[in-house]
Protein backbone atom coordinates (compact mmCIF):
# COMPACT_ATOMS: atom_id res chain seq x y z
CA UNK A 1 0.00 0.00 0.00
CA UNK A 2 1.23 3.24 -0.94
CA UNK A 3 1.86 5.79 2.40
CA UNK A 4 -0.17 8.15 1.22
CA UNK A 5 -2.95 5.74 1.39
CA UNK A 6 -2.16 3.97 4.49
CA UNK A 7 -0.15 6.05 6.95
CA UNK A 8 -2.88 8.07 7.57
CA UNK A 9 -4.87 4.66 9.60
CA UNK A 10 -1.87 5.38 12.29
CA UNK A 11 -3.47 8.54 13.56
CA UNK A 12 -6.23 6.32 14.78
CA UNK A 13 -4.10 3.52 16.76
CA UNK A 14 -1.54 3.26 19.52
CA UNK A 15 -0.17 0.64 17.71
CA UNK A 16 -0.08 -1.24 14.63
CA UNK A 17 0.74 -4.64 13.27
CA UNK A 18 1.86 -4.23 9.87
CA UNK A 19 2.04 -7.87 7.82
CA UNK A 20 2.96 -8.49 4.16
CA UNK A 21 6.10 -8.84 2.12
CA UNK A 22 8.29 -6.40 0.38
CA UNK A 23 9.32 -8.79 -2.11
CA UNK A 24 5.59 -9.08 -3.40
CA UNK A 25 4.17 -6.68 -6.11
CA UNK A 26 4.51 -2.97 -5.17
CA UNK A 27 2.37 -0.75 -4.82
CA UNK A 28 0.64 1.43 -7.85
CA UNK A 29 2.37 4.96 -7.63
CA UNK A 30 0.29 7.89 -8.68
CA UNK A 31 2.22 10.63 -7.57
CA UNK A 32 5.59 11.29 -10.07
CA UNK A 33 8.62 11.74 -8.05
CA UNK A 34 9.16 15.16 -9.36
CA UNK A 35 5.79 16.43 -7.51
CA UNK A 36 6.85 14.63 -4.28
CA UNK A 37 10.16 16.36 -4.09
CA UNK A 38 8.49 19.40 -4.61
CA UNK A 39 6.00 18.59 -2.14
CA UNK A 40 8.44 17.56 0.57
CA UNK A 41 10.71 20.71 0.38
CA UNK A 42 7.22 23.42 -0.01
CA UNK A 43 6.30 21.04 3.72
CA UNK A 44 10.16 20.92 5.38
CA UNK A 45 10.87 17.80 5.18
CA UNK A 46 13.97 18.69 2.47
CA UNK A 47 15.70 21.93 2.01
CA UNK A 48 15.27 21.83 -1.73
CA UNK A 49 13.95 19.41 -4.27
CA UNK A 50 17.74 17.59 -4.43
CA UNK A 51 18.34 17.47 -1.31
CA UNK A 52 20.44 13.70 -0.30
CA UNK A 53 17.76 13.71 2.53
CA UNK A 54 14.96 12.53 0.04
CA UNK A 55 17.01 9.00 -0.74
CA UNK A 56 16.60 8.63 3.24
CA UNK A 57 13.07 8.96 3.08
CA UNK A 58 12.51 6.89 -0.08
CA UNK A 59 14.68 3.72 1.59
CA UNK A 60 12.59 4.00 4.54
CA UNK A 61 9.07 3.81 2.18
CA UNK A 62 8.01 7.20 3.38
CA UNK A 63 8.21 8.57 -0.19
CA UNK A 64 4.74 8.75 -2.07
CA UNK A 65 6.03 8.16 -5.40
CA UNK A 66 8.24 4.79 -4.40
CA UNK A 67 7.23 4.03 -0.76
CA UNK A 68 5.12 1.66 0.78
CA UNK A 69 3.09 1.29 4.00
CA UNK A 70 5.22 -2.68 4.78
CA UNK A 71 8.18 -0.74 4.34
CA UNK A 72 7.46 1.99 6.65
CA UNK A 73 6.04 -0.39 9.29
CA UNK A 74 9.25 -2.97 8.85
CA UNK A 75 11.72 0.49 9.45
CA UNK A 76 10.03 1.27 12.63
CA UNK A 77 10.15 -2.18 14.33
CA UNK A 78 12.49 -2.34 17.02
CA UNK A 79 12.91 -6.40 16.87
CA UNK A 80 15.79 -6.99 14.40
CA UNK A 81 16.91 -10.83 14.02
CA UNK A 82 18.79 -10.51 10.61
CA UNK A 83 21.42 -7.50 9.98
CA UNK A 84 19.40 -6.39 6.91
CA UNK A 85 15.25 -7.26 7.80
CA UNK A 86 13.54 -5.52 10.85
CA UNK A 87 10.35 -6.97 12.39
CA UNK A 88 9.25 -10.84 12.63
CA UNK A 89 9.95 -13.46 9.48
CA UNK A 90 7.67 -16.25 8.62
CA UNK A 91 10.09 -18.40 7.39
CA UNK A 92 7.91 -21.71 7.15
CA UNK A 93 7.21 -22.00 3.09
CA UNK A 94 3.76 -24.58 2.78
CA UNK A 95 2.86 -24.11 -1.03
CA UNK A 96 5.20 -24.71 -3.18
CA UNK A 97 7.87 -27.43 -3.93
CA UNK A 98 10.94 -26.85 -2.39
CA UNK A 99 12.25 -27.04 -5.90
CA UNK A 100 10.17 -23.96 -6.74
CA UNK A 101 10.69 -21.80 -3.76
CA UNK A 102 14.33 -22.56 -4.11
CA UNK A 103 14.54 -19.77 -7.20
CA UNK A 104 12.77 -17.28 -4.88
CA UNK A 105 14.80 -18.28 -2.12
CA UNK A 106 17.62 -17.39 -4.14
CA UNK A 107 16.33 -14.52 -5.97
CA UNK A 108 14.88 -12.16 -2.81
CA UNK A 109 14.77 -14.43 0.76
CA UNK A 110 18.73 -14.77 0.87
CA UNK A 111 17.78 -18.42 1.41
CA UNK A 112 15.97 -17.94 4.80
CA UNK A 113 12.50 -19.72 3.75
CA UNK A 114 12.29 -23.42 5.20
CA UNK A 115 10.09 -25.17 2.65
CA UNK A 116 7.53 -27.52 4.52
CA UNK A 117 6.45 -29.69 1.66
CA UNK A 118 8.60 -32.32 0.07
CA UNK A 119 9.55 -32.83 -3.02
CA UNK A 120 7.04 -34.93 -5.41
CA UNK A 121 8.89 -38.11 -6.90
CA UNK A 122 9.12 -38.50 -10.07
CA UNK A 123 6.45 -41.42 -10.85
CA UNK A 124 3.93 -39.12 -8.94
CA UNK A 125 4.42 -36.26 -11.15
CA UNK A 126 3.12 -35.90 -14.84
CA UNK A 127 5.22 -32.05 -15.40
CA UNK A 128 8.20 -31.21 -13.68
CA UNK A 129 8.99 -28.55 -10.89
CA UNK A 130 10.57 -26.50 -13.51
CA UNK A 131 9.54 -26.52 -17.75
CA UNK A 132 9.33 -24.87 -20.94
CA UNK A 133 7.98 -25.42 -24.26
CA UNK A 134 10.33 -23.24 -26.94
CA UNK A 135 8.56 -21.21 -29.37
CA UNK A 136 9.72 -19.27 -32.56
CA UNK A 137 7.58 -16.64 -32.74
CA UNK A 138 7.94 -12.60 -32.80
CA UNK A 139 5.94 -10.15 -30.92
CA UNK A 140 3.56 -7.36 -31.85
CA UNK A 141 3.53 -3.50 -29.62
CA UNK A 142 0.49 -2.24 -28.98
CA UNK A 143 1.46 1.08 -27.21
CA UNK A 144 3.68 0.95 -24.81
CA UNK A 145 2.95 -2.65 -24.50
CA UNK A 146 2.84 -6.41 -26.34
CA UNK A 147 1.52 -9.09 -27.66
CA UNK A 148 2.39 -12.42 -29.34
CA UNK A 149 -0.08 -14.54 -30.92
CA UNK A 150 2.06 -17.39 -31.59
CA UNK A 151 2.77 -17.87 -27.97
CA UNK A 152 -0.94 -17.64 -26.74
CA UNK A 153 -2.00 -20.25 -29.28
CA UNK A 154 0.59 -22.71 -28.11
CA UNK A 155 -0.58 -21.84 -24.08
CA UNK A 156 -3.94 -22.23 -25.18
CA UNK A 157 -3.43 -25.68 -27.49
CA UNK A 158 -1.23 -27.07 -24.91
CA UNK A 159 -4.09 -26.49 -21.98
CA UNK A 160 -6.73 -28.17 -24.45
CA UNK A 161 -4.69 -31.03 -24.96
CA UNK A 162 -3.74 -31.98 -21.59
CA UNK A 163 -7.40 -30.83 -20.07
CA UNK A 164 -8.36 -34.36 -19.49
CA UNK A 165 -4.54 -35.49 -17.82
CA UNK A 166 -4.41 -31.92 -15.46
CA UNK A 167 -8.26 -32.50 -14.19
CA UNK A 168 -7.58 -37.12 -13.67
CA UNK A 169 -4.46 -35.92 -11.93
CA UNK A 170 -5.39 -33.26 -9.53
CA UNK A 171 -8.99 -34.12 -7.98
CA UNK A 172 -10.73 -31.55 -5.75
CA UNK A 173 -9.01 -32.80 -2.21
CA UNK A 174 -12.62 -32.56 -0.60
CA UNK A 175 -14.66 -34.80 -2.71
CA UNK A 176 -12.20 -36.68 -5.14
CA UNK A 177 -14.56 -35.73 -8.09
CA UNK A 178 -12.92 -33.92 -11.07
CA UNK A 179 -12.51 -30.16 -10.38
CA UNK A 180 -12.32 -26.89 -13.17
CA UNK A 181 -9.22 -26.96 -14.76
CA UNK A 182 -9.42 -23.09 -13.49
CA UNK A 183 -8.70 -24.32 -10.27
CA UNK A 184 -5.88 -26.01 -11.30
CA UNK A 185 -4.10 -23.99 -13.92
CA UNK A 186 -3.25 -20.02 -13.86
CA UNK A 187 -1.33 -18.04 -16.59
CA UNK A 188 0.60 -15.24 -16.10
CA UNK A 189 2.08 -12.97 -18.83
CA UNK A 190 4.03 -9.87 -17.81
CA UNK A 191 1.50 -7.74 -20.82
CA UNK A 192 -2.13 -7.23 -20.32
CA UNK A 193 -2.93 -6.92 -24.09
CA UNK A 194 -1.29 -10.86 -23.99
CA UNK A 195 -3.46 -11.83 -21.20
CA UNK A 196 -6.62 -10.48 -23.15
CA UNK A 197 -5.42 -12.42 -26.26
CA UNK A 198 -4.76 -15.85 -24.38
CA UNK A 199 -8.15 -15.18 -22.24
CA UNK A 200 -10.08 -14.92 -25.29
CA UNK A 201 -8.55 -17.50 -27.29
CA UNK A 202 -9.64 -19.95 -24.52
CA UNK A 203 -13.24 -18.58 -24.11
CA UNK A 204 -13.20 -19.81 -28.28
CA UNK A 205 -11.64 -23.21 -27.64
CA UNK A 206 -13.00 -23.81 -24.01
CA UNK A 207 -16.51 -22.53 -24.06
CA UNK A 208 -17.25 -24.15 -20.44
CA UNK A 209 -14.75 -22.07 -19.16
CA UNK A 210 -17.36 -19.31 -19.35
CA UNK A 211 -19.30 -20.68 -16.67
CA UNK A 212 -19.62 -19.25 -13.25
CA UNK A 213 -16.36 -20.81 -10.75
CA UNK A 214 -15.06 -22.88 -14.54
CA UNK A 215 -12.58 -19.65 -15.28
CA UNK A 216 -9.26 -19.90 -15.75
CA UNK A 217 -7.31 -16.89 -14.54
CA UNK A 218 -4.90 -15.03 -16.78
CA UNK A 219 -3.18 -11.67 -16.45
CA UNK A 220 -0.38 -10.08 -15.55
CA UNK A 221 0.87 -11.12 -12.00
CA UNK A 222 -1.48 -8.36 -9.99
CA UNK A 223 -4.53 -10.92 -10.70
CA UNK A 224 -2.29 -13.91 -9.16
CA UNK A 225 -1.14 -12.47 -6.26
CA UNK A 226 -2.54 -13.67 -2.88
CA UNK A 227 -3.60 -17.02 -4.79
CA UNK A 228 -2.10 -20.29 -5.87
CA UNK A 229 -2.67 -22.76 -8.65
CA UNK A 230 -1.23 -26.51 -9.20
CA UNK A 231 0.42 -25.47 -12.65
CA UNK A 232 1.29 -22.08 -13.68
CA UNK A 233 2.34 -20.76 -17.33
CA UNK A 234 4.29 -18.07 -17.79
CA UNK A 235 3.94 -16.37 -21.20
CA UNK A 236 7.22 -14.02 -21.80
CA UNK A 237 5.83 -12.86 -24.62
CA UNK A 238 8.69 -10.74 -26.06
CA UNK A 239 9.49 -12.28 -29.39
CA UNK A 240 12.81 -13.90 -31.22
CA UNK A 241 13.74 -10.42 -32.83
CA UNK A 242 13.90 -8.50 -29.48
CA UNK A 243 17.62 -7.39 -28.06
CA UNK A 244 16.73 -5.10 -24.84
CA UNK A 245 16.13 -5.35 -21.25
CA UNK A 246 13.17 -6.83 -20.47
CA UNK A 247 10.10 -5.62 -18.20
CA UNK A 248 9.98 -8.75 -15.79
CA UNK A 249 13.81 -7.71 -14.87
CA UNK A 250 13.50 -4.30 -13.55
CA UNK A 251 12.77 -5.97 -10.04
CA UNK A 252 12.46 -8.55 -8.05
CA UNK A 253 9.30 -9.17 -7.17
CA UNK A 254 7.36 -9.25 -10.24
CA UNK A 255 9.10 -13.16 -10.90
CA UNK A 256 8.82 -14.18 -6.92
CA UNK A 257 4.74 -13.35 -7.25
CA UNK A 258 4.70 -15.29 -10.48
CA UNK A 259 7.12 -18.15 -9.65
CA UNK A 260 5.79 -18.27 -6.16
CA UNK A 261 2.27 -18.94 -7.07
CA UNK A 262 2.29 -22.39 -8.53
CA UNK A 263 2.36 -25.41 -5.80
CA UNK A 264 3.89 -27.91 -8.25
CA UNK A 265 4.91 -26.58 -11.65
CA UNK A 266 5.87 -23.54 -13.10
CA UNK A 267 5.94 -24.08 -16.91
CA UNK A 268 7.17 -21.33 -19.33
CA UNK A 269 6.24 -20.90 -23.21
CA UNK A 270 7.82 -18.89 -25.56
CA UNK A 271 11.18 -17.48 -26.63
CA UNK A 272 13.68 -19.12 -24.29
CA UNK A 273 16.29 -17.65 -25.45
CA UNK A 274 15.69 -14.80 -23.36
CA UNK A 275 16.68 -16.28 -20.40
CA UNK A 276 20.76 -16.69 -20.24
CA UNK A 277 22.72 -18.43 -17.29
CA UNK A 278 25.47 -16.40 -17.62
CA UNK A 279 23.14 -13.37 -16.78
CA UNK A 280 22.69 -14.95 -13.08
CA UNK A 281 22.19 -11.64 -11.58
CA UNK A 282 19.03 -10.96 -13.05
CA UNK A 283 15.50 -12.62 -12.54
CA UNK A 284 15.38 -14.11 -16.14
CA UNK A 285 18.72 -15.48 -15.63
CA UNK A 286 18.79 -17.16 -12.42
CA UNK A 287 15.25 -18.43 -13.76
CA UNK A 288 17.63 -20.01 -16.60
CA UNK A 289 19.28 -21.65 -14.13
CA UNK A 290 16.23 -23.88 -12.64
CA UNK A 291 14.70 -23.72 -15.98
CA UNK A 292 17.53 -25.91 -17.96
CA UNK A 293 18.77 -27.73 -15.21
CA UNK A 294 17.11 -31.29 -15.83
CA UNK A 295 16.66 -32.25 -20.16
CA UNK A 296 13.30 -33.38 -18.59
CA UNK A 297 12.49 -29.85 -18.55
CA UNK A 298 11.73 -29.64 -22.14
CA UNK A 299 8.46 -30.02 -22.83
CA UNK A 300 8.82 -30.72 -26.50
CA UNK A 301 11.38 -33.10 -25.92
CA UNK A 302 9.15 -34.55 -23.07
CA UNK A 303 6.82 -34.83 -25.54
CA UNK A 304 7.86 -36.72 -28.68
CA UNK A 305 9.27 -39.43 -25.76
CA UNK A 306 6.23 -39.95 -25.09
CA UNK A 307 6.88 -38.40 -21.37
CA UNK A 308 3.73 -36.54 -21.30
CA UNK A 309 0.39 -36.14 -23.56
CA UNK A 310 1.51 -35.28 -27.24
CA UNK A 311 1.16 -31.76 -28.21
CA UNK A 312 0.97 -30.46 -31.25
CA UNK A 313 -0.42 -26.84 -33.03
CA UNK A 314 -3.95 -26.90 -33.86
């Protein structure tokens, strides 16, 4: 929540509990930094709009264009148990695979999460902890964003065509009778004109998906957070022809939420090119690193094996 917002709730405690998780999707700014600077030198709270002071307040979270209510609370904790987190840690990890939490342990928890959960042998598993399915494909902007047809067909094909294996394999826990595959599979895409394009392509092939509770969710990782789902696919959607930074790896969190939201498998199609080992540093390329570790992990290859359900382009 952005301080703006949420501070304000203080002036009605004594004290507050603040929970939630840095590392999870930040807040949505609406005030440009340029205004707040002006805003907190015209109040006193900075000599002048350049004042060092300001990169004091935005590290803190009290900084309306960057800040954010978690931060503020975690700043103003007196318990301290690690050199570089204030406030209480709930390190006990009970959704995912400890294969899967492993990349965000790695990418934002500085390996503190315990995961609870063992791992899933293989002859119990029908996808593995980590996959991808590599398409050649190029990308359409639309605006300031993207799309990529090729890749939501394949999503979209690939769901269709192992419906029948997802739903046999992951009963609802309650009764043991099939559930939706909605509440089994979620996609995430980091582009909402992609996640319009994929939703509607399976509305077309997957009619009963229409229904009340039959959904299957798929957006950008905003609609995901908070929730879970057995399998997720990640759509990257940026093409073969594209040579710049990508979106997903100006931060942190935006790959925790998406990688963190799948209990067993976290499955991505498209260009996999985009994601180099070498580039360990970054979210796409310590993703690499889980992502090509095991030659099971290649869903195509998988595939013509005999591995898994067949899949081809319809």
């Amino acid at each position: 929540m952005s301080p703006e917002i949420g501070a304000p709730t203080f002036a009605l405690a004594k004290r507050a509990v603040v929970v939630g998780d840095v590392y999870q999707i930040e807040p949505i700014w609406n005030v440009p930094e340029g205004i707040d600077r002006a805003n907190a030198a015209k109040f006193g709270l900075i000599k002048k709009w350049d004042d060092p002071r300001y990169l004091k307040m935005e590290q803190d979270g009290y900084t309306a264009a960057k800040g954010n209510l978690m931060q503020m609370g975690a700043r103003a904790c007196r318990l301290q148990k690690y050199p570089d987190i204030r406030g209480l840690m709930l390190v006990e990890h009970r959704r995912c695979v400890p294969e899967l939490i492993d990349y965000c342990n790695a990418l934002v928890y500085g390996g503190r999460l315990d995961p609870v959960r063992e791992s899933i042998p293989a002859d119990q598993r029908i996808f593995p902890a980590f996959g991808y399915f590599a398409i050649a494909s190029r990308d359409q902007k639309v605006g300031g964003s993207r799309k990529n047809m090729a890749e939501a067909r394949a999503i979209v094909d690939w769901i269709v065509q192992n419906r029948a294996l997802l739903e046999r394999h992951y009963p609802d826990p309650k009764t043991g009778l099939s559930q939706p595959i909605g509440k089994i599979v979620g996609i995430v895409t980091p582009f909402s004109p992609q996640a319009h394009l994929i939703a509607n392509l399976i509305k077309k092939k997957m009619p009963d998906t229409k229904k009340k509770g039959y959904a299957i969710t798929v957006g950008t990782v905003h609609r995901l957070q908070g929730a879970e789902r057995d399998v997720v696919l990640f759509s990257p959607t940026y093409g073969e022809d594209h040579k710049q930074g990508m979106f997903f790896d100006k931060g942190r969190n935006m790959m925790n939420v998406a990688v963190s939201r799948a209990k067993d498998s976290f499955l991505v199609f498209g260009n996999v090119s985009l994601f180099k080992p070498e580039k360990s540093g970054s979210p796409s390329g310590l993703l690499a690193k889980y992502l090509f570790k095991h030659k099971e992990n290649d869903l195509a290859s998988a595939a013509k094996t005999g591995q898994s359900v067949a899949f081809t382009f319809i």
